[in-house]
C-alpha atoms as a PDB file:
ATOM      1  CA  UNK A   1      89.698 111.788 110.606  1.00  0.00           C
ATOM      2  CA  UNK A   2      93.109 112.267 108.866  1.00  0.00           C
ATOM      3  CA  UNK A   3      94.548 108.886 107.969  1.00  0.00           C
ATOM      4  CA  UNK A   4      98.330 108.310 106.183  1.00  0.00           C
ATOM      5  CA  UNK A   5      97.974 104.574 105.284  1.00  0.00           C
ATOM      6  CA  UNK A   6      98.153 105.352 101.904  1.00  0.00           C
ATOM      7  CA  UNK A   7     101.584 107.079 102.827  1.00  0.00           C
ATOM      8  CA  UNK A   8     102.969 103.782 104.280  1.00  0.00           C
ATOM      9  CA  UNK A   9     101.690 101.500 101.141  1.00  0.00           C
ATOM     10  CA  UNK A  10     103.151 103.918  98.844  1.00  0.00           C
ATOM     11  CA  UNK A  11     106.464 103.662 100.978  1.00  0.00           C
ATOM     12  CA  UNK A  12     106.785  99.733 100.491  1.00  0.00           C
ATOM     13  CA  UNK A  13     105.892  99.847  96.725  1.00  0.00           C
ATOM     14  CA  UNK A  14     109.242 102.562  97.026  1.00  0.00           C
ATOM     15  CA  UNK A  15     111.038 100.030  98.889  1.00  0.00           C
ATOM     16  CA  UNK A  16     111.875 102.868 101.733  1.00  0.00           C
ATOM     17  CA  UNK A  17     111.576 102.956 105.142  1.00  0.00           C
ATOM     18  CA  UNK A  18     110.565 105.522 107.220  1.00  0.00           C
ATOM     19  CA  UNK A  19     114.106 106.818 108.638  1.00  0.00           C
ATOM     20  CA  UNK A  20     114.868 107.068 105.267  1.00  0.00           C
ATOM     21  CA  UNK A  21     112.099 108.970 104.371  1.00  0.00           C
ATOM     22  CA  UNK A  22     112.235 111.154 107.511  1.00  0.00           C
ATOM     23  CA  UNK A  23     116.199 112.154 106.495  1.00  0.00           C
ATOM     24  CA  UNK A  24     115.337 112.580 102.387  1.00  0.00           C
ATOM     25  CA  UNK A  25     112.189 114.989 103.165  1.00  0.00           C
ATOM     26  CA  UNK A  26     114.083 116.692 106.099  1.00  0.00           C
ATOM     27  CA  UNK A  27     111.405 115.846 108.438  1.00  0.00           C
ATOM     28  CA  UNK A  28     112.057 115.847 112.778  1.00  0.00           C
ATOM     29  CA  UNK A  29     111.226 112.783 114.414  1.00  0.00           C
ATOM     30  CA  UNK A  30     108.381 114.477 116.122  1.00  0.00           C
ATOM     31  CA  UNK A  31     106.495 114.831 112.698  1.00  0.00           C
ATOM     32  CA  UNK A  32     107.204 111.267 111.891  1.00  0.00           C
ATOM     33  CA  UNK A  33     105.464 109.780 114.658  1.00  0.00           C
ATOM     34  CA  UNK A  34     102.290 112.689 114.466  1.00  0.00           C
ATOM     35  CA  UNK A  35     101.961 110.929 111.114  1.00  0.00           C
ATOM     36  CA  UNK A  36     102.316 107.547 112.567  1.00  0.00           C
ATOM     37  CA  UNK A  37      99.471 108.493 114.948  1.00  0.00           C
ATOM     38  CA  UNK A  38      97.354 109.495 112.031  1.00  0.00           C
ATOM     39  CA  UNK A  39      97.412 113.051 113.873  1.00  0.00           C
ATOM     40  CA  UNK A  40      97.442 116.367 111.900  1.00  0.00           C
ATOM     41  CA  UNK A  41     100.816 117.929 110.617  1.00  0.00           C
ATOM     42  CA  UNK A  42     101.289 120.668 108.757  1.00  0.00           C
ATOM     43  CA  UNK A  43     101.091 121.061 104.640  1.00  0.00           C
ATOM     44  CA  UNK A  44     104.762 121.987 104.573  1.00  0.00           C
ATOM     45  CA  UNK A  45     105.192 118.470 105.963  1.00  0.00           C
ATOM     46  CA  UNK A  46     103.150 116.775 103.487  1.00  0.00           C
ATOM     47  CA  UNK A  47     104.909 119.295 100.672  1.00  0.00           C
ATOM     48  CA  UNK A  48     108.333 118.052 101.749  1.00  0.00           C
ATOM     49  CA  UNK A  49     106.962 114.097 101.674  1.00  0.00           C
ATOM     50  CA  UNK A  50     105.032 114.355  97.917  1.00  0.00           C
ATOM     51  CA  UNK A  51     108.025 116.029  96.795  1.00  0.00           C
ATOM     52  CA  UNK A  52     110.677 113.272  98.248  1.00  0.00           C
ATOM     53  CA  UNK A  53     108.533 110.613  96.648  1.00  0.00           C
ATOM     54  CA  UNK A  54     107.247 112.560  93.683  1.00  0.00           C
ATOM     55  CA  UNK A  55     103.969 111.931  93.969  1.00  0.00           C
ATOM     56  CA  UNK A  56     100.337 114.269  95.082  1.00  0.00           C
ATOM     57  CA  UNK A  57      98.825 115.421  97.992  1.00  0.00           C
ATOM     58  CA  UNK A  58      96.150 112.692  97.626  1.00  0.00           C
ATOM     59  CA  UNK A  59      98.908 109.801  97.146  1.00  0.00           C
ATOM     60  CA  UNK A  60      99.757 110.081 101.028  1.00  0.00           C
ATOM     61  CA  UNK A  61      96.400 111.547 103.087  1.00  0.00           C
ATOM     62  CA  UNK A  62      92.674 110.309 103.150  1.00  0.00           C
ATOM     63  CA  UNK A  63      90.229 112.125 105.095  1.00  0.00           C
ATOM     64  CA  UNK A  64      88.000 109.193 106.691  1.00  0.00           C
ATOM     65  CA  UNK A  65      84.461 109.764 108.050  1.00  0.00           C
ATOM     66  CA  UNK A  66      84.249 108.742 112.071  1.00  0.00           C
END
C-alpha cells in the first residue's frame, strides 16, 4: 500500500498548504486528491512535488505492508 503521510508532515514543517503546493508543482486537482486518497499517481507527479519542496523520492512516499 502506497501511503503520502510523510508528504503532509513534511508540508507543515514547510509551513504550506496543499493549494499552495498543488499551484507551485503545477499539479491538477485530480492528482491532489489521488494523493489524498493514498492512491497511486504517477512519478512525474512525485518529480514535480520533490522538486517544489527540494527534497527525495523517499521524503514524500512509504510503501506500507497490508
Amino acid at each position: 500500500m502506497v501511503s503520502y503521510d510523510k508528504l503532509w508532515k513534511l508540508l507543515i514543517d514547510k509551513h504550506m498548504s496543499k493549494t499552495e503546493l498543488r499551484i507551485s508543482a503545477g499539479l491538477t486537482t485530480s492528482a491532489l486528491a489521488q494523493l489524498g486518497k493514498n492512491e497511486y499517481v504517477s512519478l512525474k507527479t512525485i518529480e514535480k512535488i520533490c522538486s517544489v519542496l527540494d527534497c527525495d523520492i523517499a521524503d514524500v512516499v512509504e510503501l506500507r505492508k497490508n
